[in-house]
C-alpha atoms as a PDB file:
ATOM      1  CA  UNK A   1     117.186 -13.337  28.811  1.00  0.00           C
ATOM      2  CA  UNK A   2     115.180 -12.253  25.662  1.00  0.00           C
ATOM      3  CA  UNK A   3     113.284  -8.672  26.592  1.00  0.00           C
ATOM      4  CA  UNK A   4     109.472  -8.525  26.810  1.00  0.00           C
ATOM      5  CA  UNK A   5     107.533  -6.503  24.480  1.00  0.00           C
ATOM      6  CA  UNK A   6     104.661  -3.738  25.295  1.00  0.00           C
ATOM      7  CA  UNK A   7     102.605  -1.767  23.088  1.00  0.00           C
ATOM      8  CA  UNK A   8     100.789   1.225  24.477  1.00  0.00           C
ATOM      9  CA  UNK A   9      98.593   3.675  23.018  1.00  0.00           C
ATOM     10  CA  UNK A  10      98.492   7.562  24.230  1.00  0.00           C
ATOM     11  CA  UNK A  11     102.261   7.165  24.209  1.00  0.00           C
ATOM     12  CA  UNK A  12     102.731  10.895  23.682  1.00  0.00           C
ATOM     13  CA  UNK A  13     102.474  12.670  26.495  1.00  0.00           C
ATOM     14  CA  UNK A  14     101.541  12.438  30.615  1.00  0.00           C
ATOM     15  CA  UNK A  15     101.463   8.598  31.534  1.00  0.00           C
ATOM     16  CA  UNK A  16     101.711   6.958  28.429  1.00  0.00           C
ATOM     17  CA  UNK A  17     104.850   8.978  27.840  1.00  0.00           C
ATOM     18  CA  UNK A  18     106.669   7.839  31.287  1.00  0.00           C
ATOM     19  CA  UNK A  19     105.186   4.631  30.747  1.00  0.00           C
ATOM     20  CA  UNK A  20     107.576   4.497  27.430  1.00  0.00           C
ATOM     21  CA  UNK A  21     110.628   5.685  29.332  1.00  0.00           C
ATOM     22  CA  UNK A  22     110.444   3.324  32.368  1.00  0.00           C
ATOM     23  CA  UNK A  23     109.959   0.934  30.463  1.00  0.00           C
ATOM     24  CA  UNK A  24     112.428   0.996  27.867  1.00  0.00           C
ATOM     25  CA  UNK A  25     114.953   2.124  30.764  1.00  0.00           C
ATOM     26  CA  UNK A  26     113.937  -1.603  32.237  1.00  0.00           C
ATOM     27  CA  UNK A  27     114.898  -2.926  28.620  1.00  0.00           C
ATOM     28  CA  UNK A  28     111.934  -3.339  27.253  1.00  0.00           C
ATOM     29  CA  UNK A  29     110.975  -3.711  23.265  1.00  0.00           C
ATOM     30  CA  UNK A  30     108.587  -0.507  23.457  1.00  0.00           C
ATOM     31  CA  UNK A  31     105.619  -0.221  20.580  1.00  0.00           C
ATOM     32  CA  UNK A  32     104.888   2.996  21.508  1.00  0.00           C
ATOM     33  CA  UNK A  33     101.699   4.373  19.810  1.00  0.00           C
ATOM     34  CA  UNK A  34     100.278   7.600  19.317  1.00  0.00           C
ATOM     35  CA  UNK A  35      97.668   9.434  17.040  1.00  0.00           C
ATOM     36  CA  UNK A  36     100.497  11.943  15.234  1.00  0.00           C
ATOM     37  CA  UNK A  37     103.791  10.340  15.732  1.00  0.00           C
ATOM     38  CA  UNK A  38     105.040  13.834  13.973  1.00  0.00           C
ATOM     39  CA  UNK A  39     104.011  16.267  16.252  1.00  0.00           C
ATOM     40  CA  UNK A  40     104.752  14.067  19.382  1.00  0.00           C
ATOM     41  CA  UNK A  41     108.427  15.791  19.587  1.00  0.00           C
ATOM     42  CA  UNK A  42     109.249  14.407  23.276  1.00  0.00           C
ATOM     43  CA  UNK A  43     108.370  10.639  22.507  1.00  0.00           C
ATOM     44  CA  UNK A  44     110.481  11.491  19.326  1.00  0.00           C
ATOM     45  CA  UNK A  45     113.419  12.595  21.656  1.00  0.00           C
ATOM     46  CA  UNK A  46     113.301   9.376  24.014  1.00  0.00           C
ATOM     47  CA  UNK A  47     113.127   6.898  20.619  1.00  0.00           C
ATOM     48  CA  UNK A  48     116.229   9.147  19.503  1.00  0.00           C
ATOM     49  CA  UNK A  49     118.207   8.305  22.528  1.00  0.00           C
ATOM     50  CA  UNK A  50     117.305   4.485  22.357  1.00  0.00           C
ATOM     51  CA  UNK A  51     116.172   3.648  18.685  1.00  0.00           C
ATOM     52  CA  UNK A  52     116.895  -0.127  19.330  1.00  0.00           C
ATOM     53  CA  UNK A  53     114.386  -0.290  22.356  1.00  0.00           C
ATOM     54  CA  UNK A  54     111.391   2.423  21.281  1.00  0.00           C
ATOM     55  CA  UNK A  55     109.394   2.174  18.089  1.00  0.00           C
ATOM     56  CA  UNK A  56     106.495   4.928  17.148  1.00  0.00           C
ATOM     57  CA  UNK A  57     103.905   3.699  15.643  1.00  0.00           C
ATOM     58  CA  UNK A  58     100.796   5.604  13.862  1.00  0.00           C
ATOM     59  CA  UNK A  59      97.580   4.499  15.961  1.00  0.00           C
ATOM     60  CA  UNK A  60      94.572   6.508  16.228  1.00  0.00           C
ATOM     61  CA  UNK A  61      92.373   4.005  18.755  1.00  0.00           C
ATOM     62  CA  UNK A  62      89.152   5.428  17.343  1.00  0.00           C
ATOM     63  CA  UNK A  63      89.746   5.361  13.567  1.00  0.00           C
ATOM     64  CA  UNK A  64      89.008   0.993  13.246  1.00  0.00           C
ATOM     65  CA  UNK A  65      91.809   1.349   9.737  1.00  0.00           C
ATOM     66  CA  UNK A  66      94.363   2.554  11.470  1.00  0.00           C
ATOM     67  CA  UNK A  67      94.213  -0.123  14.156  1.00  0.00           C
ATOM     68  CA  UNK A  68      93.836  -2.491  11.633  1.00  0.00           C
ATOM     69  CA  UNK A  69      96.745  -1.234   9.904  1.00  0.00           C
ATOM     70  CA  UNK A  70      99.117  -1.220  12.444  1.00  0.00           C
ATOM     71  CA  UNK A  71      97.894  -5.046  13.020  1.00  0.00           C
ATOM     72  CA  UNK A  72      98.888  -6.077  10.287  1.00  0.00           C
ATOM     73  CA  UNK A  73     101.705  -4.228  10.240  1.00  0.00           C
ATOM     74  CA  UNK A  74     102.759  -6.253  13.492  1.00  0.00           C
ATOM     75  CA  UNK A  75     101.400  -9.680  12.929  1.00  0.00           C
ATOM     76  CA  UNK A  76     102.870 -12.225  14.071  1.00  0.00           C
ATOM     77  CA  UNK A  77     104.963 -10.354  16.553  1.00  0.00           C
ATOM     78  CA  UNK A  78     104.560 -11.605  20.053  1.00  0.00           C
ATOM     79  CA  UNK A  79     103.110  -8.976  22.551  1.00  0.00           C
ATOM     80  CA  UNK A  80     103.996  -9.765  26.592  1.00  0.00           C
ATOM     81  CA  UNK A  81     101.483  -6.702  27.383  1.00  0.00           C
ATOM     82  CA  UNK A  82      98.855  -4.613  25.343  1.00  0.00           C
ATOM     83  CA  UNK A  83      98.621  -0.922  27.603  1.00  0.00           C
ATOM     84  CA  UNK A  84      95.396   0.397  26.539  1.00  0.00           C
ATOM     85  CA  UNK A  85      96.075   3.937  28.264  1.00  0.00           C
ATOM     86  CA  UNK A  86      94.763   6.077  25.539  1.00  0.00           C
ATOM     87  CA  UNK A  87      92.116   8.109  26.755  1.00  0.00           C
ATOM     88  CA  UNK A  88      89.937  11.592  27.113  1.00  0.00           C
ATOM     89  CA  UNK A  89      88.719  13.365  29.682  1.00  0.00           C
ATOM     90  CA  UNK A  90      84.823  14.917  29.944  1.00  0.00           C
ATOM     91  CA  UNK A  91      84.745  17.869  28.151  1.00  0.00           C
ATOM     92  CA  UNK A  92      83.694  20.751  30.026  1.00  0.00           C
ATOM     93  CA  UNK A  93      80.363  22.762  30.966  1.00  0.00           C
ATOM     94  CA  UNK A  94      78.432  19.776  31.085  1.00  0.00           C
ATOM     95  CA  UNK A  95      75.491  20.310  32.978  1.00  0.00           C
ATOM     96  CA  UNK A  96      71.620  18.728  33.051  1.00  0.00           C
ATOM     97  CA  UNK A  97      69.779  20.758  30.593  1.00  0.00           C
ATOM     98  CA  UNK A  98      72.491  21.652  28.339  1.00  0.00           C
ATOM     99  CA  UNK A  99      74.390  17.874  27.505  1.00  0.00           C
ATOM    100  CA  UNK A 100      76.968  17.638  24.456  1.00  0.00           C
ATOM    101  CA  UNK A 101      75.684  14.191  23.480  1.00  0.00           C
ATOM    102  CA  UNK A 102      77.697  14.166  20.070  1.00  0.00           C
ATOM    103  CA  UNK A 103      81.109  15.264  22.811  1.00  0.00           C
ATOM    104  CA  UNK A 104      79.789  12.031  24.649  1.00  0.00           C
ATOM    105  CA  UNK A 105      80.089  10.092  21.674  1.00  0.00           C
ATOM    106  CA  UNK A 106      83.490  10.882  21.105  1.00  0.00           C
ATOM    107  CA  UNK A 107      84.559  10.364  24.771  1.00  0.00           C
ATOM    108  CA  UNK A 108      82.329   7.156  24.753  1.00  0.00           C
ATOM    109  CA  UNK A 109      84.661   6.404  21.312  1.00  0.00           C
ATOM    110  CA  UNK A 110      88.281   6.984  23.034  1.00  0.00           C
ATOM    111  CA  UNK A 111      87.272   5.573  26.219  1.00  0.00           C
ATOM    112  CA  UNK A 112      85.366   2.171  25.153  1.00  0.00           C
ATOM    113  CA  UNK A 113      85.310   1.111  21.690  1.00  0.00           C
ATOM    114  CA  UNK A 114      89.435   2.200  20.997  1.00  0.00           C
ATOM    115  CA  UNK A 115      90.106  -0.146  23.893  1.00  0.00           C
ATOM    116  CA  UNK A 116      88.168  -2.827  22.443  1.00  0.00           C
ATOM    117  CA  UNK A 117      89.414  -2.595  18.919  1.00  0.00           C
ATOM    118  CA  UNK A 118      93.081  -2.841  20.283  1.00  0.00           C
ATOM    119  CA  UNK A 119      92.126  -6.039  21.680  1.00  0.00           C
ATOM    120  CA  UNK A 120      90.027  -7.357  19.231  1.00  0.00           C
ATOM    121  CA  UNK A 121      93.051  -6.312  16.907  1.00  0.00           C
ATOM    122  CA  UNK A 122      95.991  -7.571  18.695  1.00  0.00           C
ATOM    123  CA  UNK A 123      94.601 -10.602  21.007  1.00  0.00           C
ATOM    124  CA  UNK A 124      96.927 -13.149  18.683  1.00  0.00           C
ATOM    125  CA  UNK A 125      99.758 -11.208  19.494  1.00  0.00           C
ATOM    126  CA  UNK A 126      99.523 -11.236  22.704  1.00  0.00           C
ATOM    127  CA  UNK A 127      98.370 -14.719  23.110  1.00  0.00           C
ATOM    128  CA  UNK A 128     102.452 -15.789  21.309  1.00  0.00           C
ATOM    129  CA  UNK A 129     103.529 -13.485  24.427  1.00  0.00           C
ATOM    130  CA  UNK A 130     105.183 -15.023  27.333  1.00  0.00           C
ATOM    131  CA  UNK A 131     103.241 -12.782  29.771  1.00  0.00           C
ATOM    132  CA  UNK A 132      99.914 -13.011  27.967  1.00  0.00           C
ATOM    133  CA  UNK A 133      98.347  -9.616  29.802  1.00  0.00           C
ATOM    134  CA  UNK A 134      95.874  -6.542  28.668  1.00  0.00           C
ATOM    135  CA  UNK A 135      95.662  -4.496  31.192  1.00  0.00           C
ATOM    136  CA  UNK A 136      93.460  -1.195  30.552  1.00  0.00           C
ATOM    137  CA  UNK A 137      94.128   2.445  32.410  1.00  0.00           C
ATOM    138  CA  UNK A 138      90.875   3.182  33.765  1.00  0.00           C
ATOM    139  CA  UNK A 139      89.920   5.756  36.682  1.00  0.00           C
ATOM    140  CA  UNK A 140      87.963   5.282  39.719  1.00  0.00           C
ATOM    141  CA  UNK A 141      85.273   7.406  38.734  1.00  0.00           C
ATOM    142  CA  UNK A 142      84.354   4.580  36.652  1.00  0.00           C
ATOM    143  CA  UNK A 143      83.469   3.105  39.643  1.00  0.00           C
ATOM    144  CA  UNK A 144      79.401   3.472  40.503  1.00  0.00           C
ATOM    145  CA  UNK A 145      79.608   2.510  43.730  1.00  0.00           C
ATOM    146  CA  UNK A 146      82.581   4.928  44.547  1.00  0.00           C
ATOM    147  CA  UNK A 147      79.934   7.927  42.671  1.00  0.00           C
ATOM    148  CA  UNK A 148      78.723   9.953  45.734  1.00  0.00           C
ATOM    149  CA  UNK A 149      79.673  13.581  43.506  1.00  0.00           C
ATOM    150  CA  UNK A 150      77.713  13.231  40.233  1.00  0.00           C
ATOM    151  CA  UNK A 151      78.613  14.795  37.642  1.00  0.00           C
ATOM    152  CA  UNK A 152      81.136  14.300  34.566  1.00  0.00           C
ATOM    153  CA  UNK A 153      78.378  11.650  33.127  1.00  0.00           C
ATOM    154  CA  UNK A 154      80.277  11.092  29.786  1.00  0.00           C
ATOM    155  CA  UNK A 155      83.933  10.709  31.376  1.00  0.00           C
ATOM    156  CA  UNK A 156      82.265   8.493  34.569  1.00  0.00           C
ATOM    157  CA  UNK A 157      79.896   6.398  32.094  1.00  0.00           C
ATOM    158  CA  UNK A 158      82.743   5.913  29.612  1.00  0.00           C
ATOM    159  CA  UNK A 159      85.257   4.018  32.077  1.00  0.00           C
ATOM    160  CA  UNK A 160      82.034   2.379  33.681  1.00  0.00           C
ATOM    161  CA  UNK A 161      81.646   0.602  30.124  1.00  0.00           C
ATOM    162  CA  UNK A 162      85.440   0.035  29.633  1.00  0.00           C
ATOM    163  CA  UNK A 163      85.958  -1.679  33.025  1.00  0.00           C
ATOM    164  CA  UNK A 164      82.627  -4.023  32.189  1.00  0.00           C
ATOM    165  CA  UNK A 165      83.841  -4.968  28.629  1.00  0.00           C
ATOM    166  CA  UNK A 166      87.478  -5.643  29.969  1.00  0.00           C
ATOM    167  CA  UNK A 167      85.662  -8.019  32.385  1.00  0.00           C
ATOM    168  CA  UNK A 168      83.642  -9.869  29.410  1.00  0.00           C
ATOM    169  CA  UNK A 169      87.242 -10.110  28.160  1.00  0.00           C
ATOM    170  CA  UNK A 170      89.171 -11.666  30.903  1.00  0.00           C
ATOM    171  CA  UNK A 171      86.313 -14.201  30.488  1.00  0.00           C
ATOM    172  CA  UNK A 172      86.393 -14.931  26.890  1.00  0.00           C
ATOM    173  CA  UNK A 173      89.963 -14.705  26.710  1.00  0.00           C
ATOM    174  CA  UNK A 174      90.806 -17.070  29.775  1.00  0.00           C
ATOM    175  CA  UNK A 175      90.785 -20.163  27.731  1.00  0.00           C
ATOM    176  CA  UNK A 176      94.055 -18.609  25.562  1.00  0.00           C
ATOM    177  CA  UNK A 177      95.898 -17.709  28.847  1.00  0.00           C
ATOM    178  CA  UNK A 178      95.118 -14.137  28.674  1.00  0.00           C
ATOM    179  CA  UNK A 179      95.003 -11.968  32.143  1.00  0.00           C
ATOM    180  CA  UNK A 180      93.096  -8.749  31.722  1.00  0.00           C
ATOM    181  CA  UNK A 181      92.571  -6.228  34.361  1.00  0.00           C
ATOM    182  CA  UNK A 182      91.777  -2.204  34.225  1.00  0.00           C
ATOM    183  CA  UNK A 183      93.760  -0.377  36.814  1.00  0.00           C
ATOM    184  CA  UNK A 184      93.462   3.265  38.579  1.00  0.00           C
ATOM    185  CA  UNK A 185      96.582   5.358  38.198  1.00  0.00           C
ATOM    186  CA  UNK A 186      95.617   7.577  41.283  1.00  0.00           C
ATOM    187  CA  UNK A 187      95.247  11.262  40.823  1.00  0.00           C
ATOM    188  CA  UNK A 188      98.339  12.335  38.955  1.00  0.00           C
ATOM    189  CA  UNK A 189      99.968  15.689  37.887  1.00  0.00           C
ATOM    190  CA  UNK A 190      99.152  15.600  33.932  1.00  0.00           C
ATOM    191  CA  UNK A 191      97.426  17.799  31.297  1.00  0.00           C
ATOM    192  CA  UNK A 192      94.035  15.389  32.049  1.00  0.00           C
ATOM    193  CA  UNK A 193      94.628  15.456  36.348  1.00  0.00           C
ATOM    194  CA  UNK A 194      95.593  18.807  36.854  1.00  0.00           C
ATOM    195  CA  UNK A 195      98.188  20.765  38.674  1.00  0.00           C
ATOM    196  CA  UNK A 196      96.991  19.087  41.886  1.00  0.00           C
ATOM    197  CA  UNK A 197      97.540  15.396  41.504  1.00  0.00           C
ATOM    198  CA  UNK A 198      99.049  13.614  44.368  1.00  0.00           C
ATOM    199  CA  UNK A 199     100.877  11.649  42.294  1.00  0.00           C
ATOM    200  CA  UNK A 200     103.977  12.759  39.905  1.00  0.00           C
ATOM    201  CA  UNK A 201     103.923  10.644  36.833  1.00  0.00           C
ATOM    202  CA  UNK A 202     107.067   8.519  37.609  1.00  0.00           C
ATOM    203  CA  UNK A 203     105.008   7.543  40.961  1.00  0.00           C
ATOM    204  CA  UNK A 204     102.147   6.398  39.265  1.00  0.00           C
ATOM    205  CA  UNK A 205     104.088   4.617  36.831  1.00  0.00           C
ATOM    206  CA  UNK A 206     106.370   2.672  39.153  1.00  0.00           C
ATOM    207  CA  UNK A 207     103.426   2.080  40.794  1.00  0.00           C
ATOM    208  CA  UNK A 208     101.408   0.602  38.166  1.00  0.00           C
ATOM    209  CA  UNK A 209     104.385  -1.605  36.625  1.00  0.00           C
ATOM    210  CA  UNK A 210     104.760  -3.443  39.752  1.00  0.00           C
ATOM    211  CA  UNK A 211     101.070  -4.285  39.898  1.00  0.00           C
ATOM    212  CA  UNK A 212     101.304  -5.137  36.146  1.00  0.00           C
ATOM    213  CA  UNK A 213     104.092  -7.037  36.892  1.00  0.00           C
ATOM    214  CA  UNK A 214     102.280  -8.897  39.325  1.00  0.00           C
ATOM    215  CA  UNK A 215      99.174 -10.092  37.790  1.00  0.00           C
ATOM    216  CA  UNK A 216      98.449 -13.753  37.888  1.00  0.00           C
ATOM    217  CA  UNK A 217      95.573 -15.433  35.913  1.00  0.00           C
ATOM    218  CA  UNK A 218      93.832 -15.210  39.302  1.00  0.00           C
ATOM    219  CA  UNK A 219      93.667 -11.265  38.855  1.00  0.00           C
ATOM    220  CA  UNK A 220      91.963 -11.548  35.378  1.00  0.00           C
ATOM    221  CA  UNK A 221      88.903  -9.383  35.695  1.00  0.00           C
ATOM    222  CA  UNK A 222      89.470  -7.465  38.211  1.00  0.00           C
ATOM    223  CA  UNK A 223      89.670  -3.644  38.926  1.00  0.00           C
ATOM    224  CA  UNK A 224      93.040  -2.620  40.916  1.00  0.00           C
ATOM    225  CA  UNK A 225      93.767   1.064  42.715  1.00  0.00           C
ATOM    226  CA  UNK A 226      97.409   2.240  41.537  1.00  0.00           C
ATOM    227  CA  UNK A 227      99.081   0.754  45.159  1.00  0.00           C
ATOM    228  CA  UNK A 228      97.306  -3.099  44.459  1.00  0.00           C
ATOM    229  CA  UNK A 229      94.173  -2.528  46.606  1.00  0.00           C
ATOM    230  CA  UNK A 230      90.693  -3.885  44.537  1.00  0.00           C
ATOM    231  CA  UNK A 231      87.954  -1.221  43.925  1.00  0.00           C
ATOM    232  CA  UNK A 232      84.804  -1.766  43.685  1.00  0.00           C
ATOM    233  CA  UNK A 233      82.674  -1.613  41.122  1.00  0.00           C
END
């Protein structure tokens, strides 16, 4: 049977790194994209090892040319899955009284509009898929009725906006077939969750491919924990 195809962005490092290895290891065509394909020397070792399966590609998600670029590098190519998992976290020391609102920008930037432009950019591909899915890494402090903490207000607002313009999206892109959903990876032990995740990488990542896996036009729009459960919103 032919292989399915997924391109992912933040393919560097922490999830979007495993991501790339499980699912090349599952034979998978991997598009594996990343801001500095130069400098990202461990995505450069997996490709190494499987050249036929992994391909690095140059995408910074907030630059709009060089997701246009690598679109048209790629048309025509059929896309089972678009992985939006690029992402940044809140940056720190932000308090009431002394806000970073140009640091919000950014993380409002990674977070909302580089999702949308790799769907805006790639939706044809993926509609010549076979699996015809977006599925967006989110977090469940996007989540307003989950807030009882406060705090991180540019991190917390930015996945609040990503999870409501993935749901515009499942709506608008129903007619072509497409499934969209935005999906919590759980706390996990990266360079954005810390030393005291619950969750090793490879956990969250087996995880989150069988949900993936699993979607049915039925699940378009919706917003899944890492072990299937729906949050709310």
């Amino acid at each position: 049977m032919e292989s399915r195809t997924v391109l992912l962005t933040g393919a560097n490092r922490g999830l979007g790194l495993e991501f790339v290895r499980q699912y090349a290891e599952d034979g998978w065509k991997v598009l594996a994209a990343c801001r500095s394909p130069s400098a990202a020397k461990k995505l450069q070792e997996l490709a190494s090892r499987q050249p036929e399966r992994i391909r690095i590609l140059a995408i910074d998600v907030m630059d709009a040319a060089s997701v246009k670029d690598a679109a048209g590098t790629l048309r025509g190519e059929p896309i089972d899955l678009l992985l939006n998992n690029a992402g940044v976290g809140s940056p720190p020391g932000q308090k009431i009284g002394s806000l970073d609102y140009a640091a919000w920008a950014r993380v409002l930037d990674a977070n909302v509009l580089g999702p949308a432009r790799m769907v805006e950019a790639f939706v044809d591909n993926v509609a010549q898929g076979r699996d015809r899915r977006i599925v967006t890494v989110t977090s469940l402090m996007g989540s307003i009725a989950d807030n009882a903490s406060g705090g991180a207000y540019a991190y917390r607002s930015s996945k609040a906006a990503v999870n409501a313009a993935m749901k515009s999206f499942s709506i608008d892109l129903a007619p072509r077939g497409i499934t969209c959903a935005v999906v919590h990876p759980g706390w996990v032990r990266t360079d954005m969750g810390g030393a005291g995740g619950k969750l090793s990488p490879d956990e969250s990542v087996g995880s989150l491919r069988s949900l993936i896996a699993s979607l049915k036009p039925k699940d378009s729009g919706k917003f899944f924990n890492v072990d299937g459960k729906e949050l709310p919103w």
